[in-house]
PDB file of N, CA and C in Angstrom:
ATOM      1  N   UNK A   1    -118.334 -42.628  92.116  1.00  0.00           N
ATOM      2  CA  UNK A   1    -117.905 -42.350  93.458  1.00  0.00           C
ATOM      3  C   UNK A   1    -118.652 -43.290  94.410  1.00  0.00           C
ATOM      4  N   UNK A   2    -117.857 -43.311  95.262  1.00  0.00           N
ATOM      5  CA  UNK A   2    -118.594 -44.682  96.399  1.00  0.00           C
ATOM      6  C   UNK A   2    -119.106 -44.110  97.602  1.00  0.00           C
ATOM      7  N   UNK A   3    -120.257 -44.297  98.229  1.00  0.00           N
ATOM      8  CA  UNK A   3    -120.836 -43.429  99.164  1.00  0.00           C
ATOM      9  C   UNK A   3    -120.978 -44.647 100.104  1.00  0.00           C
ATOM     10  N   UNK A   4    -121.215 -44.260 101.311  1.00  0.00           N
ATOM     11  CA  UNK A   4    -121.577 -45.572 102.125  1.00  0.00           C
ATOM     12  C   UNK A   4    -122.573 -44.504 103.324  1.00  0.00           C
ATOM     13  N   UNK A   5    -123.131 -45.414 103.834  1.00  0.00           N
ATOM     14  CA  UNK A   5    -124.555 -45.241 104.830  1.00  0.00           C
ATOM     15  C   UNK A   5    -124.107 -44.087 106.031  1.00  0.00           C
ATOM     16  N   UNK A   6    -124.424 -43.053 105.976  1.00  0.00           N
ATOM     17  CA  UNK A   6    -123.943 -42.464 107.139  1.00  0.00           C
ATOM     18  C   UNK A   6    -124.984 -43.426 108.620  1.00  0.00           C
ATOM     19  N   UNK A   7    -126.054 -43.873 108.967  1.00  0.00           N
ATOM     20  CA  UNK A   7    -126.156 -44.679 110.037  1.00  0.00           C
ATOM     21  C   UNK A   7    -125.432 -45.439 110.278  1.00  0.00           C
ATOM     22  N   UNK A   8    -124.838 -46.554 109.251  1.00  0.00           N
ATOM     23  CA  UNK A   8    -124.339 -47.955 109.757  1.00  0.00           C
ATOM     24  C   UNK A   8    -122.846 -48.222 108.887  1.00  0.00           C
ATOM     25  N   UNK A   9    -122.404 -47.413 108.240  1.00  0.00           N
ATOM     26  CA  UNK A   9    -121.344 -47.305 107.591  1.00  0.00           C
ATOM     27  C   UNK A   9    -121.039 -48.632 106.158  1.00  0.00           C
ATOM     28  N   UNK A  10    -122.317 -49.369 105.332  1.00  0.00           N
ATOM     29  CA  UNK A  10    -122.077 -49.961 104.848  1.00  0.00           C
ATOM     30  C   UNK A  10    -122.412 -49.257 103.853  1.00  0.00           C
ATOM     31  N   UNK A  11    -121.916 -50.165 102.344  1.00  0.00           N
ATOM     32  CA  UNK A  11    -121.743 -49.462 101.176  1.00  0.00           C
ATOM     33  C   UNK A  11    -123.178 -49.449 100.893  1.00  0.00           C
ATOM     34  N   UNK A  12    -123.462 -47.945 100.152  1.00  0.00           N
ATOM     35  CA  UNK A  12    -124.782 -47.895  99.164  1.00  0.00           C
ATOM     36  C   UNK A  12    -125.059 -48.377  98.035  1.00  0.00           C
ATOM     37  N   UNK A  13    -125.890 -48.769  97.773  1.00  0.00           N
ATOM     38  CA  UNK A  13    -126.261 -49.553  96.342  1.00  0.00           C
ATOM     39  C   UNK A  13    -127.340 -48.813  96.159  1.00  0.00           C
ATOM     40  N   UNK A  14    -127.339 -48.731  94.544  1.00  0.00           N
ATOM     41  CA  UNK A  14    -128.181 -47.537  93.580  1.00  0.00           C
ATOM     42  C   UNK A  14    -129.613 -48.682  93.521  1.00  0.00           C
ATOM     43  N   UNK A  15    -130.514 -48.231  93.478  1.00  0.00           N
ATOM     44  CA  UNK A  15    -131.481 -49.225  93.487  1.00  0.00           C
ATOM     45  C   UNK A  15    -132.860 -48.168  93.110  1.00  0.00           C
ATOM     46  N   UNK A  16    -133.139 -48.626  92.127  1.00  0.00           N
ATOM     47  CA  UNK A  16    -135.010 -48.109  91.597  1.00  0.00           C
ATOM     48  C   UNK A  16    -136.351 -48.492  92.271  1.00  0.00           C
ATOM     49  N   UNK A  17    -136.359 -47.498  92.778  1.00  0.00           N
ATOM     50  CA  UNK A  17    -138.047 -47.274  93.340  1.00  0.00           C
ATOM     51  C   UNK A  17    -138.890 -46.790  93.191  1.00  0.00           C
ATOM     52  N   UNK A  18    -139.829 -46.855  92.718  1.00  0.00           N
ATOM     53  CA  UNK A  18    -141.235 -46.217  92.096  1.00  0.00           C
ATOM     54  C   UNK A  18    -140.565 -45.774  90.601  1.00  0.00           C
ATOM     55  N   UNK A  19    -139.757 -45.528  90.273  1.00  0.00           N
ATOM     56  CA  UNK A  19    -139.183 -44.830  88.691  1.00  0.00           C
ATOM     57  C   UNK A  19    -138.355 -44.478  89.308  1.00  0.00           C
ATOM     58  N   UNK A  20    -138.061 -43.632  90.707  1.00  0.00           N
ATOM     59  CA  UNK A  20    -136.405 -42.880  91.030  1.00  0.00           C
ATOM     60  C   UNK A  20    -135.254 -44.168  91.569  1.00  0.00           C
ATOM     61  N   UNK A  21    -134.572 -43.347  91.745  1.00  0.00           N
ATOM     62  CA  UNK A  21    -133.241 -44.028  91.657  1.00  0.00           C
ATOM     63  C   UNK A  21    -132.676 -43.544  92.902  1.00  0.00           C
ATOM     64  N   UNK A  22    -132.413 -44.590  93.474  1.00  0.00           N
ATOM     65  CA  UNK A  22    -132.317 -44.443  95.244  1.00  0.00           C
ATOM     66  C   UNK A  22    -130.717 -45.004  95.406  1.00  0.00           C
ATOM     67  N   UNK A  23    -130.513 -44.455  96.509  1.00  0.00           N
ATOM     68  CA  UNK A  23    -128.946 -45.279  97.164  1.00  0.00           C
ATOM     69  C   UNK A  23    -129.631 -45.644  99.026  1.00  0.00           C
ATOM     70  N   UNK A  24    -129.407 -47.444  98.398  1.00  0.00           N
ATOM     71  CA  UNK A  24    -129.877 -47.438  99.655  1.00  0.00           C
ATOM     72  C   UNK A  24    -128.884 -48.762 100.765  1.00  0.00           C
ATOM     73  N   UNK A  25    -129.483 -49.044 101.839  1.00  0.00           N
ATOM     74  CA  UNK A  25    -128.107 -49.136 102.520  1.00  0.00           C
ATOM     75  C   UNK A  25    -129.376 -50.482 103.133  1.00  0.00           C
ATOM     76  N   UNK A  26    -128.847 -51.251 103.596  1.00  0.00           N
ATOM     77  CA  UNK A  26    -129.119 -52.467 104.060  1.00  0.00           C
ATOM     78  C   UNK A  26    -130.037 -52.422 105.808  1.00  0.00           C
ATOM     79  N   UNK A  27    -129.727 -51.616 105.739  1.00  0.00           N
ATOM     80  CA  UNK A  27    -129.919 -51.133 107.377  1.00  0.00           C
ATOM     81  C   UNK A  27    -131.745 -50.122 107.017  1.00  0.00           C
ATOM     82  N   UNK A  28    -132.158 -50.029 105.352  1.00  0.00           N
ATOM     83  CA  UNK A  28    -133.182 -49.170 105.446  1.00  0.00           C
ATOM     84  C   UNK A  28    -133.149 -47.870 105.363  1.00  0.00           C
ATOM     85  N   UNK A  29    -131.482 -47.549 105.358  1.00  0.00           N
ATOM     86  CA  UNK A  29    -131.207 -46.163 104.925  1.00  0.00           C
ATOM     87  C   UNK A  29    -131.501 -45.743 103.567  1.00  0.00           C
ATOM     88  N   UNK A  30    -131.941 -45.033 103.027  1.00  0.00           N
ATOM     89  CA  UNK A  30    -131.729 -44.417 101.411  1.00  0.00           C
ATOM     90  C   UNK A  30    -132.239 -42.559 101.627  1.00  0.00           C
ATOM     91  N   UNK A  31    -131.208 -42.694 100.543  1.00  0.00           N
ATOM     92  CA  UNK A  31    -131.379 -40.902  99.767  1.00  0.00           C
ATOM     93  C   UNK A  31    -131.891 -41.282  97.792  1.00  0.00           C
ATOM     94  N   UNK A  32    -132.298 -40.288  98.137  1.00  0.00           N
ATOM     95  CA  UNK A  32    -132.345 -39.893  96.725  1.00  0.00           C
ATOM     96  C   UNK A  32    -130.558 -39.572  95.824  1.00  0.00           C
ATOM     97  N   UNK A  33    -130.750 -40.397  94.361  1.00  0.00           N
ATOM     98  CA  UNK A  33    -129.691 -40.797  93.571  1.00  0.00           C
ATOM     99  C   UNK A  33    -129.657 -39.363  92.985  1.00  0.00           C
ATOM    100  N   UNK A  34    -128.378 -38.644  93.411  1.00  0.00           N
ATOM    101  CA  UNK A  34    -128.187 -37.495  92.874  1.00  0.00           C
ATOM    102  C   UNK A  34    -128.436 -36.086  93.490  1.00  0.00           C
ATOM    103  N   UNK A  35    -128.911 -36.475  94.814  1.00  0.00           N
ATOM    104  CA  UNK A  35    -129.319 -34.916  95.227  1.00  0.00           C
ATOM    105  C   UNK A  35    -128.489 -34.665  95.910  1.00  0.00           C
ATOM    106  N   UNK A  36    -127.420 -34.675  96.162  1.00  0.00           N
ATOM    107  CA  UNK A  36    -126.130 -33.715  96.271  1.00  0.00           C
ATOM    108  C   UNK A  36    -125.134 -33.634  94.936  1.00  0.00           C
ATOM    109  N   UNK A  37    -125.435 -33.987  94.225  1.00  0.00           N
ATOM    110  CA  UNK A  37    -124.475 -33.738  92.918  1.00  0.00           C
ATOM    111  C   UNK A  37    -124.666 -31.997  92.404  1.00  0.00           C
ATOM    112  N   UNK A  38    -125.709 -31.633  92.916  1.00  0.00           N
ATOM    113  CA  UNK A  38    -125.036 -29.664  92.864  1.00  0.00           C
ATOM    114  C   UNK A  38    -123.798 -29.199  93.300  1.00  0.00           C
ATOM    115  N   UNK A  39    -124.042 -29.783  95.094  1.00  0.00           N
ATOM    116  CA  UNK A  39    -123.310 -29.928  95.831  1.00  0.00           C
ATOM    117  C   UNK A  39    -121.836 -29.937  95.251  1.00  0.00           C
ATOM    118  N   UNK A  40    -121.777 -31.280  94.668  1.00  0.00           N
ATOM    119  CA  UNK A  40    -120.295 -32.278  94.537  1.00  0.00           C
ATOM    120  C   UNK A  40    -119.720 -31.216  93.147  1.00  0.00           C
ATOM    121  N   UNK A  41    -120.789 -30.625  92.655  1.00  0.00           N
ATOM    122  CA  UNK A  41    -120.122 -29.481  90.973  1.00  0.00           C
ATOM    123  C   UNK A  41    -119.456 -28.687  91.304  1.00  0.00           C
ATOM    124  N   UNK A  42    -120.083 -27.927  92.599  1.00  0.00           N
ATOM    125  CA  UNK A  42    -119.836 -26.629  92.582  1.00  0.00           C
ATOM    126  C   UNK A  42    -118.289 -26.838  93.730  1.00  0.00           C
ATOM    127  N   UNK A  43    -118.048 -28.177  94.487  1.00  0.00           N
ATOM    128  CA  UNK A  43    -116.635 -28.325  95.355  1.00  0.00           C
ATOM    129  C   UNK A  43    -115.466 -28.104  93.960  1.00  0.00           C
ATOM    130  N   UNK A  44    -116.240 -29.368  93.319  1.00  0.00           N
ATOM    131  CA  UNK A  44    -115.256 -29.455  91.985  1.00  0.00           C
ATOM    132  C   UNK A  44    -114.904 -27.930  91.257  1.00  0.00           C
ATOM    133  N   UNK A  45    -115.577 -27.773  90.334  1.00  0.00           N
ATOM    134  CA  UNK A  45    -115.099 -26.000  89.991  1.00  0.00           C
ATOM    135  C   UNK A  45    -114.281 -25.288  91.301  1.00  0.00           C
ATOM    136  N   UNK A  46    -114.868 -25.160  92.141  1.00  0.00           N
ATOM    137  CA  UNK A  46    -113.781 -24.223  93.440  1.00  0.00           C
ATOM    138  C   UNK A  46    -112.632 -24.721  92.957  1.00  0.00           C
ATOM    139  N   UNK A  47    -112.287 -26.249  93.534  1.00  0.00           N
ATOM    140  CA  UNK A  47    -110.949 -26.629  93.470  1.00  0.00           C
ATOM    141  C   UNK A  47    -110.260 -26.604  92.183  1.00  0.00           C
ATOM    142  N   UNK A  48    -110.956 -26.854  90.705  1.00  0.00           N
ATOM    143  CA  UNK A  48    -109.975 -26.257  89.786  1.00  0.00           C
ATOM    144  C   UNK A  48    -109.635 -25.143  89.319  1.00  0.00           C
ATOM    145  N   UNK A  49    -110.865 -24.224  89.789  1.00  0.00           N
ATOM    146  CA  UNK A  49    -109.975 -23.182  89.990  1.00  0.00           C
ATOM    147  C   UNK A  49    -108.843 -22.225  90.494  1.00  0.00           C
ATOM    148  N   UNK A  50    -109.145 -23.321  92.120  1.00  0.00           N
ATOM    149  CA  UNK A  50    -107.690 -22.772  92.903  1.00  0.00           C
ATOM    150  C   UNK A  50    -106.501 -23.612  91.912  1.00  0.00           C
ATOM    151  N   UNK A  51    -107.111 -24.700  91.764  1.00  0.00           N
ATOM    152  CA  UNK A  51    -105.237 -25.286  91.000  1.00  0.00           C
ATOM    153  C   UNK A  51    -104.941 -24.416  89.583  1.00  0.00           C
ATOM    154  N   UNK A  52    -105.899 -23.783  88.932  1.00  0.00           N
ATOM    155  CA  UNK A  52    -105.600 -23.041  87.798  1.00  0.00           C
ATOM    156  C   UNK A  52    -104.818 -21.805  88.213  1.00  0.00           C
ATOM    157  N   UNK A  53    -105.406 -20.566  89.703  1.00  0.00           N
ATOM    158  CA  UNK A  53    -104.964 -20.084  90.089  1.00  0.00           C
ATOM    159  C   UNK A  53    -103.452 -20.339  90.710  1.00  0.00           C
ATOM    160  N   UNK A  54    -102.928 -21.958  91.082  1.00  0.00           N
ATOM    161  CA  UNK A  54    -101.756 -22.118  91.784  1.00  0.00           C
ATOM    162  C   UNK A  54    -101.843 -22.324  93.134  1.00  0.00           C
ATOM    163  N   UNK A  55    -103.361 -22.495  93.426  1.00  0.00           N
ATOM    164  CA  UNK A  55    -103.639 -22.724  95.081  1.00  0.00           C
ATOM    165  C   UNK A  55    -104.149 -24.136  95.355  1.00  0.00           C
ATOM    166  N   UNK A  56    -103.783 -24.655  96.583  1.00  0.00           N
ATOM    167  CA  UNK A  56    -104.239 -26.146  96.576  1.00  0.00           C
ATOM    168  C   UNK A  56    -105.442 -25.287  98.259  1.00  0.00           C
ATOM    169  N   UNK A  57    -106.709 -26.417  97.942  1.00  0.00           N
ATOM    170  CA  UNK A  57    -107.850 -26.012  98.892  1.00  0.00           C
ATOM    171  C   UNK A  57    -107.766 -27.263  99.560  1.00  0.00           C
ATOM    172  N   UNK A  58    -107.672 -27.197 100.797  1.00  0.00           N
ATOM    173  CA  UNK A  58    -107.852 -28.119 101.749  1.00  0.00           C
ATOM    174  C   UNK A  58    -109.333 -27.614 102.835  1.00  0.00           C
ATOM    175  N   UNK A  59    -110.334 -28.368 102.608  1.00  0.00           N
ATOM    176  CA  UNK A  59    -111.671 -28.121 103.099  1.00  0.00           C
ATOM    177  C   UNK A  59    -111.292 -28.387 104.663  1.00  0.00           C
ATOM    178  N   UNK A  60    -112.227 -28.370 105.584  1.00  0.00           N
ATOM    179  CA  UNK A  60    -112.750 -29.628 106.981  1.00  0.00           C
ATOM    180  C   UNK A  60    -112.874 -30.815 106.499  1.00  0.00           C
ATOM    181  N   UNK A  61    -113.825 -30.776 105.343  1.00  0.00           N
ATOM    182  CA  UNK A  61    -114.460 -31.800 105.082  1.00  0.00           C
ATOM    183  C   UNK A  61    -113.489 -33.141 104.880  1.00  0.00           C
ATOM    184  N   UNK A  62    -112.169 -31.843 103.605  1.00  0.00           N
ATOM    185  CA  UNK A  62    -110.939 -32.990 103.028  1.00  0.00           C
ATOM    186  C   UNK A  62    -110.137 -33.504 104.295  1.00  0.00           C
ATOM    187  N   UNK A  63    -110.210 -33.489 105.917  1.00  0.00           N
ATOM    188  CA  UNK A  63    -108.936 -33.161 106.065  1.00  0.00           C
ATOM    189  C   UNK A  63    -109.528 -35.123 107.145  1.00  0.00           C
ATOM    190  N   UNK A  64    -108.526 -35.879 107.323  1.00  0.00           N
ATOM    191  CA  UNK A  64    -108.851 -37.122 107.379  1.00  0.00           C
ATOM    192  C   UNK A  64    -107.866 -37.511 108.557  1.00  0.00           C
ATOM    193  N   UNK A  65    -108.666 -38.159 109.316  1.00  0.00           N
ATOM    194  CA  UNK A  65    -107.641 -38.308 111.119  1.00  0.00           C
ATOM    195  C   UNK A  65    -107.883 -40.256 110.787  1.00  0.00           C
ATOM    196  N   UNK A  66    -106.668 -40.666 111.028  1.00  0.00           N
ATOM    197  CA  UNK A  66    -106.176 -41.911 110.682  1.00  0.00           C
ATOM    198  C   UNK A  66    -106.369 -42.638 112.729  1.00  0.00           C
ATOM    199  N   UNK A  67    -106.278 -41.434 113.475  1.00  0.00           N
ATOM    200  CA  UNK A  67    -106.443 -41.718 114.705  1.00  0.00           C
ATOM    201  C   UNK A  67    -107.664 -41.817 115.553  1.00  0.00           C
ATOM    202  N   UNK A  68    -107.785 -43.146 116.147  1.00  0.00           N
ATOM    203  CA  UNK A  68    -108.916 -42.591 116.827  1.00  0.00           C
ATOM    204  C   UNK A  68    -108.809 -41.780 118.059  1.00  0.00           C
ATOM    205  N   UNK A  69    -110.356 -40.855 117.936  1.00  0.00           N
ATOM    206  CA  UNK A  69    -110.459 -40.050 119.605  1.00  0.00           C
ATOM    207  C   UNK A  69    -111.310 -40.959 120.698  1.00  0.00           C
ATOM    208  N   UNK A  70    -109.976 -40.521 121.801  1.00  0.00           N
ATOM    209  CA  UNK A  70    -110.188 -40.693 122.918  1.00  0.00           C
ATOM    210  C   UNK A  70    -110.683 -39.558 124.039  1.00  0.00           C
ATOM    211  N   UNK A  71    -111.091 -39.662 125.036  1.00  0.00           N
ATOM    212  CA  UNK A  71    -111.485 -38.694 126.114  1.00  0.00           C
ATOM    213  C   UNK A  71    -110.104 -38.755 127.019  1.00  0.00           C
ATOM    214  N   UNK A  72    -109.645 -37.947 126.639  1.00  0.00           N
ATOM    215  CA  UNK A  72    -108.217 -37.236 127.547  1.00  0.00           C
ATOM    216  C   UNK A  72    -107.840 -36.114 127.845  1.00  0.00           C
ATOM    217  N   UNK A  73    -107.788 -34.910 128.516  1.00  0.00           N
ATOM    218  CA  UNK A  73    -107.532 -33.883 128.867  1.00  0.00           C
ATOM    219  C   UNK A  73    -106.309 -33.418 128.389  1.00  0.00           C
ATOM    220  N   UNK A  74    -106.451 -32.477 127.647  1.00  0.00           N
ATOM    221  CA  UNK A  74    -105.138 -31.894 127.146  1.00  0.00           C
ATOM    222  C   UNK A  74    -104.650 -30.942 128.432  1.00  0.00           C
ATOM    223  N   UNK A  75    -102.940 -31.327 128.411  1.00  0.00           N
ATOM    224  CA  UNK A  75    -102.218 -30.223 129.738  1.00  0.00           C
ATOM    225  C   UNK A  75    -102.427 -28.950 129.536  1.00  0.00           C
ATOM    226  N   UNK A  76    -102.545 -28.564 128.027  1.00  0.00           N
ATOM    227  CA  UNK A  76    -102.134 -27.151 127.610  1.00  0.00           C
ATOM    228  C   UNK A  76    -103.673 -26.311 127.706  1.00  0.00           C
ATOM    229  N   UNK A  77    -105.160 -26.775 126.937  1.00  0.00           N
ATOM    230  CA  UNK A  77    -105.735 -26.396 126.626  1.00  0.00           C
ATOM    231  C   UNK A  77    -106.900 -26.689 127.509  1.00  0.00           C
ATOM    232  N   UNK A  78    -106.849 -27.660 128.055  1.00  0.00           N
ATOM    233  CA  UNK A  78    -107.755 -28.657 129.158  1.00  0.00           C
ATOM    234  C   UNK A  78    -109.167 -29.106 128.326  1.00  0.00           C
ATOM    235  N   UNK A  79    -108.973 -29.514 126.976  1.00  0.00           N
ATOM    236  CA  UNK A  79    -109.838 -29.665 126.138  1.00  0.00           C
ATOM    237  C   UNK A  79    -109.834 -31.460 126.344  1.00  0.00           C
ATOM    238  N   UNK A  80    -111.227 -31.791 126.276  1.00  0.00           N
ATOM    239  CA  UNK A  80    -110.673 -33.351 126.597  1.00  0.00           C
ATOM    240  C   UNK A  80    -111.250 -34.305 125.550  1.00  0.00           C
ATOM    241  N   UNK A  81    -110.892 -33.566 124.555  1.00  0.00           N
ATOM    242  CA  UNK A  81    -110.820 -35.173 123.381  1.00  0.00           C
ATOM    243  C   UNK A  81    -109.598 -34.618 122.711  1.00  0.00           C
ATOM    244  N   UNK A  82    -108.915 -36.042 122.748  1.00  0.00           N
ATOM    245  CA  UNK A  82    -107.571 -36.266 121.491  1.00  0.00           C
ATOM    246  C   UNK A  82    -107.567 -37.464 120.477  1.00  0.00           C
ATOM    247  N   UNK A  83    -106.530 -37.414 119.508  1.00  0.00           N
ATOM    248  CA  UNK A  83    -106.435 -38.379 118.975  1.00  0.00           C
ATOM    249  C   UNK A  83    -105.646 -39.158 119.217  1.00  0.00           C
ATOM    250  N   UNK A  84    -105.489 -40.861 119.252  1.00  0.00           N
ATOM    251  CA  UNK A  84    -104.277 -41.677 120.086  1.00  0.00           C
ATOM    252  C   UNK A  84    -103.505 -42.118 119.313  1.00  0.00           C
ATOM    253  N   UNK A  85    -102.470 -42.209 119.673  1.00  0.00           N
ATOM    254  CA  UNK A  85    -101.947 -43.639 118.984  1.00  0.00           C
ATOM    255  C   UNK A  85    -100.953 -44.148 119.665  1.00  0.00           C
ATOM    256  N   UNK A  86    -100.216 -45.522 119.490  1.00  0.00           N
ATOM    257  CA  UNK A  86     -99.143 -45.935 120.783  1.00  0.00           C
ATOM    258  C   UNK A  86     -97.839 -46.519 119.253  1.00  0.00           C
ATOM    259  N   UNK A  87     -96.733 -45.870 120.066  1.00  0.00           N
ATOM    260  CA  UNK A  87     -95.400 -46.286 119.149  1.00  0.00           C
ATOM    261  C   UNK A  87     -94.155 -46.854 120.221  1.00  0.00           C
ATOM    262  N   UNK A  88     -93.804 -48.168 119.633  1.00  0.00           N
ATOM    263  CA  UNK A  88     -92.842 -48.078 120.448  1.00  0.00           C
ATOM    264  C   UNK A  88     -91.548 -48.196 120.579  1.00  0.00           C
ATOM    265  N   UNK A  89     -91.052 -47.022 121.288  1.00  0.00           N
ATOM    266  CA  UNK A  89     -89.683 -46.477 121.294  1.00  0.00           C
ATOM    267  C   UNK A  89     -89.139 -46.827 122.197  1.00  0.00           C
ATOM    268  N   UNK A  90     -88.943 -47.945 123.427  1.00  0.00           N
ATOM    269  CA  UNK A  90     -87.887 -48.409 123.887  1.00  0.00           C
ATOM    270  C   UNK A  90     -87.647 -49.893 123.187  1.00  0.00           C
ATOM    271  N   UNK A  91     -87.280 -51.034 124.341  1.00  0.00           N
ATOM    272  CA  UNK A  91     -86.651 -52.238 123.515  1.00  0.00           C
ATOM    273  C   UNK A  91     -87.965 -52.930 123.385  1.00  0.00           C
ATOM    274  N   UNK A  92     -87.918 -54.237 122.875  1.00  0.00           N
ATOM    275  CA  UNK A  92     -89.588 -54.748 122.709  1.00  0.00           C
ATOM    276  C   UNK A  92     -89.794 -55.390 124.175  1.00  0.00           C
ATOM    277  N   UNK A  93     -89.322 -55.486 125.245  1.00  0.00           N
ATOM    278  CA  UNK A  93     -89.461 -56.222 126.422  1.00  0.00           C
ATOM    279  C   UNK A  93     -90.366 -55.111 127.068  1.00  0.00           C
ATOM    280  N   UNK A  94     -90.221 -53.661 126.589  1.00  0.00           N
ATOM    281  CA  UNK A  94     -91.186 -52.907 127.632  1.00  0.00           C
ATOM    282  C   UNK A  94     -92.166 -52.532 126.765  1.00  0.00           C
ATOM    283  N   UNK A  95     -93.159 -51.625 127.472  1.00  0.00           N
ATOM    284  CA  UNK A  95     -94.556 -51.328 126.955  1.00  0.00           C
ATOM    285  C   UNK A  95     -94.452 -50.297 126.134  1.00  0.00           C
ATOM    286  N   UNK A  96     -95.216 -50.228 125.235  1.00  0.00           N
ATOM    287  CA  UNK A  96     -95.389 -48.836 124.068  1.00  0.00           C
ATOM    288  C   UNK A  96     -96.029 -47.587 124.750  1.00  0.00           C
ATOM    289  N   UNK A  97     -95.003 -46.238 124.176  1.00  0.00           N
ATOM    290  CA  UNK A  97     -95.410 -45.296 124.666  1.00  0.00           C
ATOM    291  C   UNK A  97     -97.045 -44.919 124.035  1.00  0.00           C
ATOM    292  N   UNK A  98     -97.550 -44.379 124.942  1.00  0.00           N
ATOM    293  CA  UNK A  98     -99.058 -43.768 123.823  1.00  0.00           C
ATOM    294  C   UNK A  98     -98.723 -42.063 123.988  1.00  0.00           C
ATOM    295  N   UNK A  99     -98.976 -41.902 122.800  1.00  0.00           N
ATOM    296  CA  UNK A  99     -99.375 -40.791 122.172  1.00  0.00           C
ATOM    297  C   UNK A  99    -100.586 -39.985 121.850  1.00  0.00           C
ATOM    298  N   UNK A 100    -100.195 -38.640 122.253  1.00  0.00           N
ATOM    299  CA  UNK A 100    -102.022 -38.040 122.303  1.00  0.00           C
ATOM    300  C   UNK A 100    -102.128 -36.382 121.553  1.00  0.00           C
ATOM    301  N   UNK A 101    -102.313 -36.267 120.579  1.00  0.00           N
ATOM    302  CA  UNK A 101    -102.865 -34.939 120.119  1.00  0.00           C
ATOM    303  C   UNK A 101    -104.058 -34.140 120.450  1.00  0.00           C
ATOM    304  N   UNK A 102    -104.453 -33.022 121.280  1.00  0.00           N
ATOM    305  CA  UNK A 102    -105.335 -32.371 121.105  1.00  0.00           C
ATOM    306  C   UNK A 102    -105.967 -32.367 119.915  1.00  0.00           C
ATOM    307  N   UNK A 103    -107.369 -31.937 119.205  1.00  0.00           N
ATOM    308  CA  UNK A 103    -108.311 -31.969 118.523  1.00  0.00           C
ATOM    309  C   UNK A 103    -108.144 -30.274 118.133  1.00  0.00           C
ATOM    310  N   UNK A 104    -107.666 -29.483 119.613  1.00  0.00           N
ATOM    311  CA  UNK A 104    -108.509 -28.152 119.251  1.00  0.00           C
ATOM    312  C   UNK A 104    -107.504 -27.476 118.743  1.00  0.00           C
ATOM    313  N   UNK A 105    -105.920 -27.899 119.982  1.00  0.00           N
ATOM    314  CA  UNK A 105    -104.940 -26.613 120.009  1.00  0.00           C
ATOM    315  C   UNK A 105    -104.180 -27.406 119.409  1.00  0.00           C
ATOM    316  N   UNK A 106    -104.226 -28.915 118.800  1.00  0.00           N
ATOM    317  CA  UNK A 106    -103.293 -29.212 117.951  1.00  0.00           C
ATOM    318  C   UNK A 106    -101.952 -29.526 119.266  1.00  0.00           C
ATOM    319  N   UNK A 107    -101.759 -29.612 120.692  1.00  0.00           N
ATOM    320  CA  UNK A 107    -100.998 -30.064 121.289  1.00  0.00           C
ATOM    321  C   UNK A 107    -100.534 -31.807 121.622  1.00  0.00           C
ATOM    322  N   UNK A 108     -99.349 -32.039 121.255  1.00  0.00           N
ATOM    323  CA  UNK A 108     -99.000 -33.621 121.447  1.00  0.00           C
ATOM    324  C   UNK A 108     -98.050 -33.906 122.935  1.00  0.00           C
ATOM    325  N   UNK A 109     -98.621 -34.913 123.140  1.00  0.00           N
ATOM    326  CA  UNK A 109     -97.728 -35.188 124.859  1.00  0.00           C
ATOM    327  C   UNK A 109     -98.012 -36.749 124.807  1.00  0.00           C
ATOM    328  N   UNK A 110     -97.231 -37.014 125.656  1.00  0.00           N
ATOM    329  CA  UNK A 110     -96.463 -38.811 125.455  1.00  0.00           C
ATOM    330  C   UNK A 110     -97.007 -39.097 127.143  1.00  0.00           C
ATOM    331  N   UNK A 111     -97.532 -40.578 127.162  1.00  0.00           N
ATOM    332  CA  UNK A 111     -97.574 -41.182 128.378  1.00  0.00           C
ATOM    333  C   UNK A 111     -96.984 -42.428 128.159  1.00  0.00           C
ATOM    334  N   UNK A 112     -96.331 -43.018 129.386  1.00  0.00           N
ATOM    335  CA  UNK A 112     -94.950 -43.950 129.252  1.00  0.00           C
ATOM    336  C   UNK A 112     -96.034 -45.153 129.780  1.00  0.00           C
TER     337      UNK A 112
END
């Protein structure tokens, strides 16, 4: 599995220090090699057991926003981070609409 630096977002490399076995990141980041692998057993078992049971588990953790957030006020909820994105739906001579999802209430609204 591929882990990368939660400070600086570059990939970890396994690397030996003193005798342990480190993942460490370029930036001076490192963890210890393996100390969430309790962790990573016990996600695993949950989830085959829901698929043995017939259930699919969707965590927080699993759930993955392709959009970035912006600071925008939702109309509905007045919550002010969303996620953006711009598509565009008239001819190509005019500007792309942007698009904005709430974070909290899950509300979408269009600015022209």
């Amino acid at each position: 599995m591929v882990e990368f630096c939660p400070e600086c977002s570059s990939l970890l490399r396994k690397k030996l220090l003193d005798g342990k076995s480190y993942l460490a990141c370029i930036c001076g980041y490192k963890q210890e090699f393996g100390s969430n692998k309790d962790e990573i057993q016990k996600n695993i078992q949950e989830k085959k057991q829901a698929l043995d049971d017939g259930l699919i588990i969707v965590s927080e953790k699993d759930k993955i926003s392709v959009h970035p957030l912006v600071t925008r006020e939702c109309p509905k909820c007045k919550h002010n981070e969303a996620e953006a994105w711009q598509e565009q739906t008239r001819s190509a001579d005019e500007p792309s609409t942007s698009f904005f999802r709430c974070v909290k209430c899950k509300n979408t609204w269009r600015e022209y």
